[in-house]
N, C-alpha and C. Protein backbone atom coordinates (compact mmCIF):
# COMPACT_ATOMS: atom_id res chain seq x y z
N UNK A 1 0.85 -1.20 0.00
CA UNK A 1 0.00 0.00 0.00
C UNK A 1 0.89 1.25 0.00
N UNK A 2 1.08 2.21 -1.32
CA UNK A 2 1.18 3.23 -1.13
C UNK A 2 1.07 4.33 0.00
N UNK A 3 1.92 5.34 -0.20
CA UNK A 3 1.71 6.16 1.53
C UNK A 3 0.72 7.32 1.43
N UNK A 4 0.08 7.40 -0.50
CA UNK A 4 -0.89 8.31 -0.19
C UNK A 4 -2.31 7.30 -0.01
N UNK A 5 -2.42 6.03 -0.35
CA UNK A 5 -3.21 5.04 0.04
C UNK A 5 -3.39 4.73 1.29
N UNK A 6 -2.62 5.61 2.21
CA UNK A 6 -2.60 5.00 3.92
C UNK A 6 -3.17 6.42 4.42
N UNK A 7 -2.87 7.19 4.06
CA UNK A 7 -3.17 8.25 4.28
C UNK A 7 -4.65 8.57 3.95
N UNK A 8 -5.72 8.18 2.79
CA UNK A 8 -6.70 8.26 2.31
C UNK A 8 -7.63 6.62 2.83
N UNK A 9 -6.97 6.12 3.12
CA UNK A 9 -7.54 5.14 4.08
C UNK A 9 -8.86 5.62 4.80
N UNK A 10 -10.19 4.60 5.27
CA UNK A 10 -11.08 5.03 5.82
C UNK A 10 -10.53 4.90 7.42
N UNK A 11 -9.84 4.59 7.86
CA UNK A 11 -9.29 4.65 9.37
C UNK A 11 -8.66 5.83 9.53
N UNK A 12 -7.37 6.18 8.28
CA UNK A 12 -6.83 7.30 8.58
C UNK A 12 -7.83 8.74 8.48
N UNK A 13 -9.05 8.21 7.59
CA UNK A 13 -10.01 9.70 7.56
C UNK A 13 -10.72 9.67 8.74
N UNK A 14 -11.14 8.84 9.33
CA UNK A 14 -12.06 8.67 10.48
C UNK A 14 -11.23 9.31 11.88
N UNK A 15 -10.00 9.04 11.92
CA UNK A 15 -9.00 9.62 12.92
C UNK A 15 -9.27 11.09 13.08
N UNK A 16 -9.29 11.74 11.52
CA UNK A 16 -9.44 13.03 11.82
C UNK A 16 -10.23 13.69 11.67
N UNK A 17 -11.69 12.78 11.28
CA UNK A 17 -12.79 13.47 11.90
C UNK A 17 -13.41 14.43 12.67
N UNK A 18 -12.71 14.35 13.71
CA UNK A 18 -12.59 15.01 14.60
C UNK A 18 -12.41 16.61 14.57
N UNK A 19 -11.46 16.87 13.60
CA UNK A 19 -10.89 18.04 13.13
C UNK A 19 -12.15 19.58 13.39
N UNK A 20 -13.48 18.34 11.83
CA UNK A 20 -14.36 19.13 11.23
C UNK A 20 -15.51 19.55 12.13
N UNK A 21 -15.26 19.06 13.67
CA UNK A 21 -16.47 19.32 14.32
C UNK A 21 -15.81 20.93 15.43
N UNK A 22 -14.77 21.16 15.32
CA UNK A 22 -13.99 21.95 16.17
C UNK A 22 -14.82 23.78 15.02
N UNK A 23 -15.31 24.52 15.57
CA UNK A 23 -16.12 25.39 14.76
C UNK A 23 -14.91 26.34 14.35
N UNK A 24 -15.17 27.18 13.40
CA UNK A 24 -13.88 28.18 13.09
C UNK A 24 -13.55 29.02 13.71
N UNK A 25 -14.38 29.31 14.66
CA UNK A 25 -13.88 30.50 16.15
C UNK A 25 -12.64 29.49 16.75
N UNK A 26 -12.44 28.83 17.03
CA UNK A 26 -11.57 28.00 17.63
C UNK A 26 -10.20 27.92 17.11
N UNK A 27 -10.09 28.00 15.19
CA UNK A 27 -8.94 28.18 14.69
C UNK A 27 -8.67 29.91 14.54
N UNK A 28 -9.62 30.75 14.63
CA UNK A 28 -9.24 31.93 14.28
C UNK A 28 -8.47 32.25 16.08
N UNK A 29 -9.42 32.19 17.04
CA UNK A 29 -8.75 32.45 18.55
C UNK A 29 -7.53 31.91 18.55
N UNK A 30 -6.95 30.44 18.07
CA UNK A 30 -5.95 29.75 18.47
C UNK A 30 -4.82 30.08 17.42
N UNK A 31 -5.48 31.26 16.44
CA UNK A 31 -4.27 32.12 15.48
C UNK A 31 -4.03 33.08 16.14
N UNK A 32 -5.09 33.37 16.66
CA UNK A 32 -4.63 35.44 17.34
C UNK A 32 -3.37 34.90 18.84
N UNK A 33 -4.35 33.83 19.07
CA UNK A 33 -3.13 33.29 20.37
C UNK A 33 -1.92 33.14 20.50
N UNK A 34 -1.46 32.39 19.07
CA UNK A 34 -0.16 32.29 18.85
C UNK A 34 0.35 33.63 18.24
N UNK A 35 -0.21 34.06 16.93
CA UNK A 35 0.34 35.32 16.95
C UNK A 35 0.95 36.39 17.53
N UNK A 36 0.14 36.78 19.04
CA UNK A 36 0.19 37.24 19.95
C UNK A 36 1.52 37.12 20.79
N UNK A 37 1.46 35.58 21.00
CA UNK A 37 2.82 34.77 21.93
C UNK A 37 3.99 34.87 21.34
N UNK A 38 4.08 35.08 19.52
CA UNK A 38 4.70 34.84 18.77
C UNK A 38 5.86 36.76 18.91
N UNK A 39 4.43 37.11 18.73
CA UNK A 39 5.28 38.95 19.16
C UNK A 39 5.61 39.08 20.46
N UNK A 40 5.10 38.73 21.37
CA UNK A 40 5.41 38.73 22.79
C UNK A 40 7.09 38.28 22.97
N UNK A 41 6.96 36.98 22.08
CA UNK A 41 8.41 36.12 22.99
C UNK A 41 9.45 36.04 21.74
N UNK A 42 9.30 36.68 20.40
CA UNK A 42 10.43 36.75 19.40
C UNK A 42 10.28 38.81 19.29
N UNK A 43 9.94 39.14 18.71
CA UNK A 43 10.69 40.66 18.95
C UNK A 43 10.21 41.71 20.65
N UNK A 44 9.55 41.35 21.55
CA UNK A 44 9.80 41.73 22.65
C UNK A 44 11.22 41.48 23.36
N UNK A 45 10.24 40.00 24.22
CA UNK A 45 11.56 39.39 24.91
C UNK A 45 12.69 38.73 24.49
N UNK A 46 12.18 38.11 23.39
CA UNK A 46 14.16 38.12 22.59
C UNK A 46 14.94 39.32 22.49
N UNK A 47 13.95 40.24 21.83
CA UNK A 47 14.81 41.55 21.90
C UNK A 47 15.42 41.91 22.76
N UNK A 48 15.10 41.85 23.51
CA UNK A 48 15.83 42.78 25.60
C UNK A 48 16.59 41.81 25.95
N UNK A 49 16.38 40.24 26.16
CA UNK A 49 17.39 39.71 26.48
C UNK A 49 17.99 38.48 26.11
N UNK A 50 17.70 38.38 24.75
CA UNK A 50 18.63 36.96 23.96
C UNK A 50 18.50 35.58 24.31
N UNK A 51 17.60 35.57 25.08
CA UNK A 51 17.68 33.80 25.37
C UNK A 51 15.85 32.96 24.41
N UNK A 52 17.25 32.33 24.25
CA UNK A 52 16.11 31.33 23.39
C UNK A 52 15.74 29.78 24.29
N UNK A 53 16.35 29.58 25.54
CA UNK A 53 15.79 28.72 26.25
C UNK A 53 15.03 28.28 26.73
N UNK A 54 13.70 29.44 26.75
CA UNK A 54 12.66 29.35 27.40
C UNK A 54 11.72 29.37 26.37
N UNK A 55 12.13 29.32 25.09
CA UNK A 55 10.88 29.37 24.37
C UNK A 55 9.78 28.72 23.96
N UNK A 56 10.34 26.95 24.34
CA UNK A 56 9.26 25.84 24.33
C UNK A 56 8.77 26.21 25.84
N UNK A 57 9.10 26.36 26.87
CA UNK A 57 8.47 26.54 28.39
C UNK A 57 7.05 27.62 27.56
N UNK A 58 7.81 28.83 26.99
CA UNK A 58 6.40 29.64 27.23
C UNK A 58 4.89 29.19 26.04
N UNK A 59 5.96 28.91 24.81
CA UNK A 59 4.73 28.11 23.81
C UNK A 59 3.88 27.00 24.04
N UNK A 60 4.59 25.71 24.72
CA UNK A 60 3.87 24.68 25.44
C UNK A 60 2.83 25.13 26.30
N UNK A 61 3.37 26.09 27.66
CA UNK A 61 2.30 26.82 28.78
C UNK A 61 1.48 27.17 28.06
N UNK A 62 1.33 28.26 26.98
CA UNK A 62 0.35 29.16 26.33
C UNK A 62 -0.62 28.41 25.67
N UNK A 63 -0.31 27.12 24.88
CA UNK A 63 -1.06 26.29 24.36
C UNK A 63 -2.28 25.33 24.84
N UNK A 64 -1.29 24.41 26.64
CA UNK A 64 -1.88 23.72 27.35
C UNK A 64 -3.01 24.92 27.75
N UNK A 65 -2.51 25.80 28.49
CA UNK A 65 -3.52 26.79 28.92
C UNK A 65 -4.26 26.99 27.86
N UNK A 66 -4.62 27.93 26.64
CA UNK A 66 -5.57 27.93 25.69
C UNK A 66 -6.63 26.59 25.74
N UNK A 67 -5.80 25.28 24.70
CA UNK A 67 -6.79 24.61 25.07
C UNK A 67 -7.19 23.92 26.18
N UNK A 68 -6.96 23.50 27.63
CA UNK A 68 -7.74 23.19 28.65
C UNK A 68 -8.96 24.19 29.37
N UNK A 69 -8.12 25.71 28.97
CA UNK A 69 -9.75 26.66 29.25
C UNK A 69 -10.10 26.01 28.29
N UNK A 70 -10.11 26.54 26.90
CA UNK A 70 -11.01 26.22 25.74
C UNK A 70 -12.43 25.22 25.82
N UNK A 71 -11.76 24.27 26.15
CA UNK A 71 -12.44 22.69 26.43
C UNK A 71 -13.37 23.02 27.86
N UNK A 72 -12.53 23.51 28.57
CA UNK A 72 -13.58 24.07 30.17
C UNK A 72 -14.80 25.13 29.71
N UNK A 73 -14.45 25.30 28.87
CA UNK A 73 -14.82 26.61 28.37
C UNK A 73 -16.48 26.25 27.94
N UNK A 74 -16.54 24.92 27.15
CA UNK A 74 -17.90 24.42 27.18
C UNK A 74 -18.97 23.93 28.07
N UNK A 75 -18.35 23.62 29.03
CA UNK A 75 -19.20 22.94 30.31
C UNK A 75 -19.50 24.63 30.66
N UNK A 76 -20.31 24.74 31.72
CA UNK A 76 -20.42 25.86 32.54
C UNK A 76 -19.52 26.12 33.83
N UNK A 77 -18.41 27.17 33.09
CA UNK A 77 -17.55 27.68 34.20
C UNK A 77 -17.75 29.05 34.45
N UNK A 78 -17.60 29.39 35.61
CA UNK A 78 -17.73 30.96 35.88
C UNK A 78 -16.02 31.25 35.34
N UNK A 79 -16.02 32.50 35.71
CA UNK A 79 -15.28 33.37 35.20
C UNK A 79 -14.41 33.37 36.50
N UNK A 80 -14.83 33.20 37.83
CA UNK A 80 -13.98 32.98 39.23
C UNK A 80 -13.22 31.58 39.09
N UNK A 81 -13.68 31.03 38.01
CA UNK A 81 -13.16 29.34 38.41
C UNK A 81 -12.07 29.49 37.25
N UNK A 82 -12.14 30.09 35.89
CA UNK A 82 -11.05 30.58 34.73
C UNK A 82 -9.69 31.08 35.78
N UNK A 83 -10.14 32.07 36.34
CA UNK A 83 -8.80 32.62 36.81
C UNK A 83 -8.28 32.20 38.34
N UNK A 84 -9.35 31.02 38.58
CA UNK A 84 -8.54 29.99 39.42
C UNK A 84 -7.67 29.38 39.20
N UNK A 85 -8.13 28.55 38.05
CA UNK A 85 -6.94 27.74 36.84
C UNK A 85 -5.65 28.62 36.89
N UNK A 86 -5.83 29.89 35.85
CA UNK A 86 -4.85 30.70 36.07
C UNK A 86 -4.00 30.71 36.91
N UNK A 87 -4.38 30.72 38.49
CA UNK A 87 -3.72 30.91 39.63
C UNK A 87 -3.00 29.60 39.72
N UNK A 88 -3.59 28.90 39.44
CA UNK A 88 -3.13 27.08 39.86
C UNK A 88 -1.70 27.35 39.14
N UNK A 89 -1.45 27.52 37.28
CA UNK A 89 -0.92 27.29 36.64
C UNK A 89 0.19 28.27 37.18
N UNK A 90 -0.27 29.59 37.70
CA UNK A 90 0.85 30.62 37.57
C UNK A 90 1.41 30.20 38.91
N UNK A 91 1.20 29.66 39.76
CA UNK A 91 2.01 29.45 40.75
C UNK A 91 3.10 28.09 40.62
N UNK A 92 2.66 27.39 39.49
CA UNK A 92 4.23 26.31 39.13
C UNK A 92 5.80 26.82 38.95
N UNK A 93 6.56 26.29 39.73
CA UNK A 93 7.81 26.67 39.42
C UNK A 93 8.71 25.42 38.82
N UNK A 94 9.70 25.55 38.30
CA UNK A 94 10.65 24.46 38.32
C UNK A 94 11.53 24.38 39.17
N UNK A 95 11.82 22.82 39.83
CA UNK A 95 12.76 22.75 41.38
C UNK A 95 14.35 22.39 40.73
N UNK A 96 14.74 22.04 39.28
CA UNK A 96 15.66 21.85 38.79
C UNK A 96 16.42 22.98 38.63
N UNK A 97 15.41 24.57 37.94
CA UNK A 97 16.18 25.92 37.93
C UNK A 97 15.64 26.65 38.29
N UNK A 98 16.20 28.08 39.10
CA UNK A 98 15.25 28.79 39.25
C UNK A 98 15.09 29.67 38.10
N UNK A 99 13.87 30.41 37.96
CA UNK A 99 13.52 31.26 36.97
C UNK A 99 13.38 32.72 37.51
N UNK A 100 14.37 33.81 36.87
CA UNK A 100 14.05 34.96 37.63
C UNK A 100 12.63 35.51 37.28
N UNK A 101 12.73 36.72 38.00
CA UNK A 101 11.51 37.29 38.77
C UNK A 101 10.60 37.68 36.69
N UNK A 102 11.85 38.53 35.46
CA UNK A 102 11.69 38.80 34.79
C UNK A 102 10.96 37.84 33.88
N UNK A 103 11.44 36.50 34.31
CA UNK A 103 11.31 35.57 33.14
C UNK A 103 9.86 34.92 33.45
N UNK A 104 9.83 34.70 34.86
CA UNK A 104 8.53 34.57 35.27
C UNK A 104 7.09 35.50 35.10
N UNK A 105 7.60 36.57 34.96
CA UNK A 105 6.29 37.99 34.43
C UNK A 105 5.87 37.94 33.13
N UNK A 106 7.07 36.97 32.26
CA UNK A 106 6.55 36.65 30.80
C UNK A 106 5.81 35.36 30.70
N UNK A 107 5.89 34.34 31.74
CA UNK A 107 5.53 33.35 31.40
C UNK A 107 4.11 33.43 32.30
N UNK A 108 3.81 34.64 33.38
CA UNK A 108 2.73 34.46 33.81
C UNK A 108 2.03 35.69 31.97
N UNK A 109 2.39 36.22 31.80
CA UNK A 109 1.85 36.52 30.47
C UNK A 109 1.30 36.18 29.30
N UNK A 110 2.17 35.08 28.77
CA UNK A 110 2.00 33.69 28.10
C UNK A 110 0.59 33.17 28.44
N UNK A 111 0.62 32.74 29.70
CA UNK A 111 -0.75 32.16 30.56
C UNK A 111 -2.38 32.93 30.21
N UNK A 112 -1.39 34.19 31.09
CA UNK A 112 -2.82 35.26 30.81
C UNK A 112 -3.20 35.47 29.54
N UNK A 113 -2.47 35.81 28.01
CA UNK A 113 -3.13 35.85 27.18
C UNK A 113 -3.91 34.58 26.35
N UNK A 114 -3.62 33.47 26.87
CA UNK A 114 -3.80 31.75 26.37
C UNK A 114 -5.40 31.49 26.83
N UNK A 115 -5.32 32.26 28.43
CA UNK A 115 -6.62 32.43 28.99
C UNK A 115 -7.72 33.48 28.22
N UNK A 116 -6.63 34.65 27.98
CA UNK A 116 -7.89 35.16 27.38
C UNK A 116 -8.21 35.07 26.06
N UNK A 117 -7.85 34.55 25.22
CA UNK A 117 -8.12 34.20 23.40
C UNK A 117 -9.37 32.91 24.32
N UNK A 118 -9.54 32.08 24.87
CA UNK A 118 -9.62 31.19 25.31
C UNK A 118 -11.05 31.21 25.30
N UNK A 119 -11.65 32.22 26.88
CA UNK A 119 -12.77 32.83 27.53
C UNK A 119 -13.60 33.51 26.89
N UNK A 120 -12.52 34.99 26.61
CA UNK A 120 -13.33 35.81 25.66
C UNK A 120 -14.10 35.73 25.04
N UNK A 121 -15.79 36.20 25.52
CA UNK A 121 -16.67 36.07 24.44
C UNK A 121 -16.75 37.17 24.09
N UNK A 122 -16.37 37.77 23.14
CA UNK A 122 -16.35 39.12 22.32
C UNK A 122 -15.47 38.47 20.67
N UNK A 123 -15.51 38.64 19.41
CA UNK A 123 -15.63 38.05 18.54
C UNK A 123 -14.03 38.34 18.12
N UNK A 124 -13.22 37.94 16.97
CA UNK A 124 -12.13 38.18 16.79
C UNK A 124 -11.31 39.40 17.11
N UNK A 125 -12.21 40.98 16.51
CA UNK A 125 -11.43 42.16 16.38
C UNK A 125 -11.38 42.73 18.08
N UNK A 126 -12.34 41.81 19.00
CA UNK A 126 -12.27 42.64 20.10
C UNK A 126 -10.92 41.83 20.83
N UNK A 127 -10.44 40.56 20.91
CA UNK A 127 -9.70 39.73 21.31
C UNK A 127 -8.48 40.20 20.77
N UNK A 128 -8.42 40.71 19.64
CA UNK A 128 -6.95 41.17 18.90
C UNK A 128 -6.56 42.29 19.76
N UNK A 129 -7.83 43.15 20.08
CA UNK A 129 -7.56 44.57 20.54
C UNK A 129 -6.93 44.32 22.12
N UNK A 130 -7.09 43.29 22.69
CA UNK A 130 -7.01 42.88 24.09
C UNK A 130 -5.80 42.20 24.46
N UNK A 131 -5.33 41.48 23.33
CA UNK A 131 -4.18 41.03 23.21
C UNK A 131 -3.07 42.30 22.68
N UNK A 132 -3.72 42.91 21.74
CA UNK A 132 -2.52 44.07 21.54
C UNK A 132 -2.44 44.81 22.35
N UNK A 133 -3.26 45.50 23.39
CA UNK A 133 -3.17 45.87 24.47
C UNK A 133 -1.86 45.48 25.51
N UNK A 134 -1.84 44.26 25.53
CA UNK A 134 -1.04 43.26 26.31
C UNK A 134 0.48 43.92 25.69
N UNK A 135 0.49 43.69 24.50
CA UNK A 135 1.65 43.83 23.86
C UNK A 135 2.25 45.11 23.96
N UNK A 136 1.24 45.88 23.58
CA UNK A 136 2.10 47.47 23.94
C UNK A 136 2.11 47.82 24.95
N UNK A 137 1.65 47.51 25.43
CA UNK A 137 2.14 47.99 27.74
C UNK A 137 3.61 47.46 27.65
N UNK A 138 3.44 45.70 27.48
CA UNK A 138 4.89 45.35 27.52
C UNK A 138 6.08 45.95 26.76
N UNK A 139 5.63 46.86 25.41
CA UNK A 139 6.23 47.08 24.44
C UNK A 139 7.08 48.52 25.42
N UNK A 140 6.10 48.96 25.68
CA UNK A 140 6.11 50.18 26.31
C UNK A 140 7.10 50.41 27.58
N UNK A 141 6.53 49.60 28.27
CA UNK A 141 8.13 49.15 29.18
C UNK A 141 9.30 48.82 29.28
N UNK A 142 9.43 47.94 28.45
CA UNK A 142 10.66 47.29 27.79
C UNK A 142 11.11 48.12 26.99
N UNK A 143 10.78 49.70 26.52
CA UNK A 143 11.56 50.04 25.81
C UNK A 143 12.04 51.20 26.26
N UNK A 144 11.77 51.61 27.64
CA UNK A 144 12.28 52.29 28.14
C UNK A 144 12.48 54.14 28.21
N UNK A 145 11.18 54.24 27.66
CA UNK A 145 10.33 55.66 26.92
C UNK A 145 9.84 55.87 28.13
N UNK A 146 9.17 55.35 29.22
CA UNK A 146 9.25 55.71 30.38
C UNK A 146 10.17 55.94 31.28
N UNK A 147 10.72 54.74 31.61
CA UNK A 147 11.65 54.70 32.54
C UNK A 147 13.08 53.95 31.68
N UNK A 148 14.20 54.73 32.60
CA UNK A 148 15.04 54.17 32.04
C UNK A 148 15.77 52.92 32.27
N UNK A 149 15.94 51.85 31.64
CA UNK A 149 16.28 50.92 31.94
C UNK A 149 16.93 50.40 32.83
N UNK A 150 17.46 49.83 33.81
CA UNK A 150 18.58 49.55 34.34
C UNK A 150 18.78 47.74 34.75
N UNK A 151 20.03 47.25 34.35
CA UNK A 151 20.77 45.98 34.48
C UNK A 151 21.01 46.10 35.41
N UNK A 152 21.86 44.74 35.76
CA UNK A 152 22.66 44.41 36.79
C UNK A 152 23.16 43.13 36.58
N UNK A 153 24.23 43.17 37.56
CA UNK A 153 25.11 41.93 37.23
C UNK A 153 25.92 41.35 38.91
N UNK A 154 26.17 40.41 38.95
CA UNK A 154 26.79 39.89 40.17
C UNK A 154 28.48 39.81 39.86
N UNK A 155 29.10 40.10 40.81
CA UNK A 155 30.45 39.97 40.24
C UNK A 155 31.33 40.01 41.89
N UNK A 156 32.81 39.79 41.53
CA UNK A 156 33.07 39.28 43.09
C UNK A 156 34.79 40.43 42.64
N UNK A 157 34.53 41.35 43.86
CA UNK A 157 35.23 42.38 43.91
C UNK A 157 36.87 42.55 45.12
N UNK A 158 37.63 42.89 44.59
CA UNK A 158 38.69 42.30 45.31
C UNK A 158 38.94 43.09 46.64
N UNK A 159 38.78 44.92 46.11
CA UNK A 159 39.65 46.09 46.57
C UNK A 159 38.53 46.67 47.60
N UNK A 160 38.94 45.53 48.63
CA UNK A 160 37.73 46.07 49.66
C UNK A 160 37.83 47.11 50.68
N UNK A 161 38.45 47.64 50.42
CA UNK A 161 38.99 49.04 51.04
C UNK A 161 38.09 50.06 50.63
N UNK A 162 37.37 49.71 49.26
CA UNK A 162 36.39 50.89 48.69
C UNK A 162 34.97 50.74 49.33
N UNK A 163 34.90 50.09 49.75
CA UNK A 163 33.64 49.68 50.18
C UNK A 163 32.69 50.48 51.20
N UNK A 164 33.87 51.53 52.02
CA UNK A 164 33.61 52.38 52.77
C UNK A 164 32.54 53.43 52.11
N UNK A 165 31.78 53.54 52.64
CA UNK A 165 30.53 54.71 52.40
C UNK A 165 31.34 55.82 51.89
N UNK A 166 31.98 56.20 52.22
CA UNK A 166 33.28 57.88 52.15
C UNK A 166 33.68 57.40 51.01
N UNK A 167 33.97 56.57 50.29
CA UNK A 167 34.92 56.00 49.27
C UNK A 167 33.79 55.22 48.04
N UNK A 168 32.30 55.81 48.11
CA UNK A 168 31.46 55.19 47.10
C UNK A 168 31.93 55.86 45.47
N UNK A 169 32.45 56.69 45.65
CA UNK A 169 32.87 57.83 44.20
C UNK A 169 33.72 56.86 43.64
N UNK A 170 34.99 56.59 44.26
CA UNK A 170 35.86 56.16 43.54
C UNK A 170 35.39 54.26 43.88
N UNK A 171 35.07 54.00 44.42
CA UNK A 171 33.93 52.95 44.16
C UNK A 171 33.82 52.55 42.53
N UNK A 172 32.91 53.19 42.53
CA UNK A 172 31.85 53.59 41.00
C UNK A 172 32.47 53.70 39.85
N UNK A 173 33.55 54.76 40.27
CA UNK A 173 34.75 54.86 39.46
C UNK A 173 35.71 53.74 38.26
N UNK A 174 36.19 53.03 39.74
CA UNK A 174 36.92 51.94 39.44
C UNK A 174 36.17 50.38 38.63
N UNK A 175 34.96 50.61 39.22
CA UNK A 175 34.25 49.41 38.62
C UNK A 175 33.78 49.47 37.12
N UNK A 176 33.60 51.39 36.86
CA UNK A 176 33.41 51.59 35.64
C UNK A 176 34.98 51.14 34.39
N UNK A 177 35.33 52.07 35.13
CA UNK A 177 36.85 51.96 34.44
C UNK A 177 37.03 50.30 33.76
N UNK A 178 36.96 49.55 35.24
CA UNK A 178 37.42 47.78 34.82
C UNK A 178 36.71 47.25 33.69
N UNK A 179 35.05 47.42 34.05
CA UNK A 179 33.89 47.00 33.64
C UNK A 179 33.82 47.52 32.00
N UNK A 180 33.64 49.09 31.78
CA UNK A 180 32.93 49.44 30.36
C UNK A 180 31.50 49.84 30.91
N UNK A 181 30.94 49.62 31.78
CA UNK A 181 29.80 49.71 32.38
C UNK A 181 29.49 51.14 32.79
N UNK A 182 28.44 51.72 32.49
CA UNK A 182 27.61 52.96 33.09
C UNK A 182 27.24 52.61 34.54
N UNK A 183 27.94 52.36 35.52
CA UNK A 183 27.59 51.68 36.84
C UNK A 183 27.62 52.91 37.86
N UNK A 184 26.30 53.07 38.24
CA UNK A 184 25.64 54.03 39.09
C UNK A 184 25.25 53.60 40.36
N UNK A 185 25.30 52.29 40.84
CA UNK A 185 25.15 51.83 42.12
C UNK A 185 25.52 50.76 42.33
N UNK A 186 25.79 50.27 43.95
CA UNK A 186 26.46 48.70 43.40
C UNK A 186 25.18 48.27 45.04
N UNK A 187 25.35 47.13 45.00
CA UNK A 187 24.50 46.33 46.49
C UNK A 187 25.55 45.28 46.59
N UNK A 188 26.12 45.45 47.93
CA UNK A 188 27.27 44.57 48.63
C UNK A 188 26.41 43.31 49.39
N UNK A 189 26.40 42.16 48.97
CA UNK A 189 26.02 40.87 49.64
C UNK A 189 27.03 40.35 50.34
N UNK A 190 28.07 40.12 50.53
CA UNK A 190 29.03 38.81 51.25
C UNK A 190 30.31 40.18 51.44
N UNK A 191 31.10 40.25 52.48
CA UNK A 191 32.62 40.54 52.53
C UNK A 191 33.48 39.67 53.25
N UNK A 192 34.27 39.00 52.35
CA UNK A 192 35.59 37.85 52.77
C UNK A 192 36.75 38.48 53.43
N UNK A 193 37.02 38.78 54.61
CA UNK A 193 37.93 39.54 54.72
C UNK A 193 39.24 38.73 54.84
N UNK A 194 38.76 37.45 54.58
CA UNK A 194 40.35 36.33 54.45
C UNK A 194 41.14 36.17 53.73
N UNK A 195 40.05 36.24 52.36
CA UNK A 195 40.57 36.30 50.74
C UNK A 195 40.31 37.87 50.65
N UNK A 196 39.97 39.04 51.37
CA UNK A 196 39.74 40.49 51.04
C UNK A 196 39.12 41.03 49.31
N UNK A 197 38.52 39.66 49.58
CA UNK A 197 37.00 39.68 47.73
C UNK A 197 35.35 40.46 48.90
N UNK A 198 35.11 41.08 48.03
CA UNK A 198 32.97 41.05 48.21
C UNK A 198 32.58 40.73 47.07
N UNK A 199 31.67 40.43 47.54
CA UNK A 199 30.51 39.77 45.93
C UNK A 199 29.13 41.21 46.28
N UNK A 200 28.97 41.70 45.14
CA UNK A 200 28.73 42.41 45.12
C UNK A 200 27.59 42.39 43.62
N UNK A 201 26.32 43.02 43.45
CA UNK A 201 25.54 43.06 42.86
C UNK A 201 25.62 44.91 41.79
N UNK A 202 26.69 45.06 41.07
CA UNK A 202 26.33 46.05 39.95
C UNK A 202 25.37 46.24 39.08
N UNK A 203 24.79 47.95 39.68
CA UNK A 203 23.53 48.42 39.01
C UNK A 203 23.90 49.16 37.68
N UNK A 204 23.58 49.41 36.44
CA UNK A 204 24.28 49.86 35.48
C UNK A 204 22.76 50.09 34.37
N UNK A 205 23.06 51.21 33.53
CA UNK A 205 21.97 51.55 32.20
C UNK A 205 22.63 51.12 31.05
């Protein structure tokens, strides 16, 4: 048997049966969804900070979430029990890594918009508008037209003599100088006075 003969098979058509009963609100929501996730997590957050590691974490989340509301979505759920789910989902962490505070505000994002393409009963153009909403707040932040950005970095500092409050200038100074860094504040965690290192948290634009 040929592989377009397996394919046109009455088992293989009956499999996807299934497909034709799913109504077209369901593929248009589950386009705006991804679309959405798609601008969110390739020119947002790729943009600002380069990691492509998390990008099955947030597409998988956004999806499971979409369709399990979706599917809840037919029985009779209130709208208190939707953003229960929500809560359930947004409080998972992973015990293998931690995820910072940043990476986690995108992935509770991911969630929230998966939920709302999901719920939303208002018809395509109002769901686009709700999701782009989403997008330009984030857009808006992240680009720093409000506020100005600021990094940071952990790093383990030798010349602990500067450390003195009286001595924050040339502090700042020296870390710039080493660094290349616009470094405007630093936060001192640990001082070794055996090995005479601090580990120290640099604030920088």
């Amino acid at each position: 048997m040929t592989i377009l003969q397996q394919l046109t098979s009455p088992q293989v058509t009956e499999s996807f049966q299934w497909i034709d009963k799913l109504p077209a609100k369901f593929f248009i929501r589950m386009g705006i969804n991804l679309l959405a996730v798609l601008i969110l997590i390739r020119l947002i957050y790729y943009k600002n900070y380069r990691r492509a590691d998390l990008f099955l974490t947030f597409f998988v989340f956004n999806i499971i979430i979409f369709l399990l509301t979706y599917m809840l979505n037919k029985v009779v759920m209130s709208m208190g029990a939707a953003f229960g789910l929500f809560a359930v989902f947004s409080m998972l962490r992973y015990r293998t890594e931690g995820i910072s505070a940043k990476d986690m505000t995108y992935l509770f994002m991911v969630i929230a918009i998966g939920l709302i393409s999901a719920v939303s009963k208002g018809g395509w153009d109002e769901l686009s508008v709700l999701n782009g909403l989403i997008l330009f707040v984030t857009w808006l932040l992240e680009s720093g037209l409000i506020m100005r950005k600021e990094y940071s970095k952990v790093v383990m500092y030798e010349r602990i003599e500067l450390i003195t409050p009286d001595k924050q200038e040339e502090l700042l100074q020296d870390l710039r100088t080493r660094t290349g860094l616009a470094v405007h504040r630093v936060e001192i965690h640990e001082i070794d006075f055996l090995k005479d290192a601090t580990r120290m948290t640099i604030f920088y634009h």
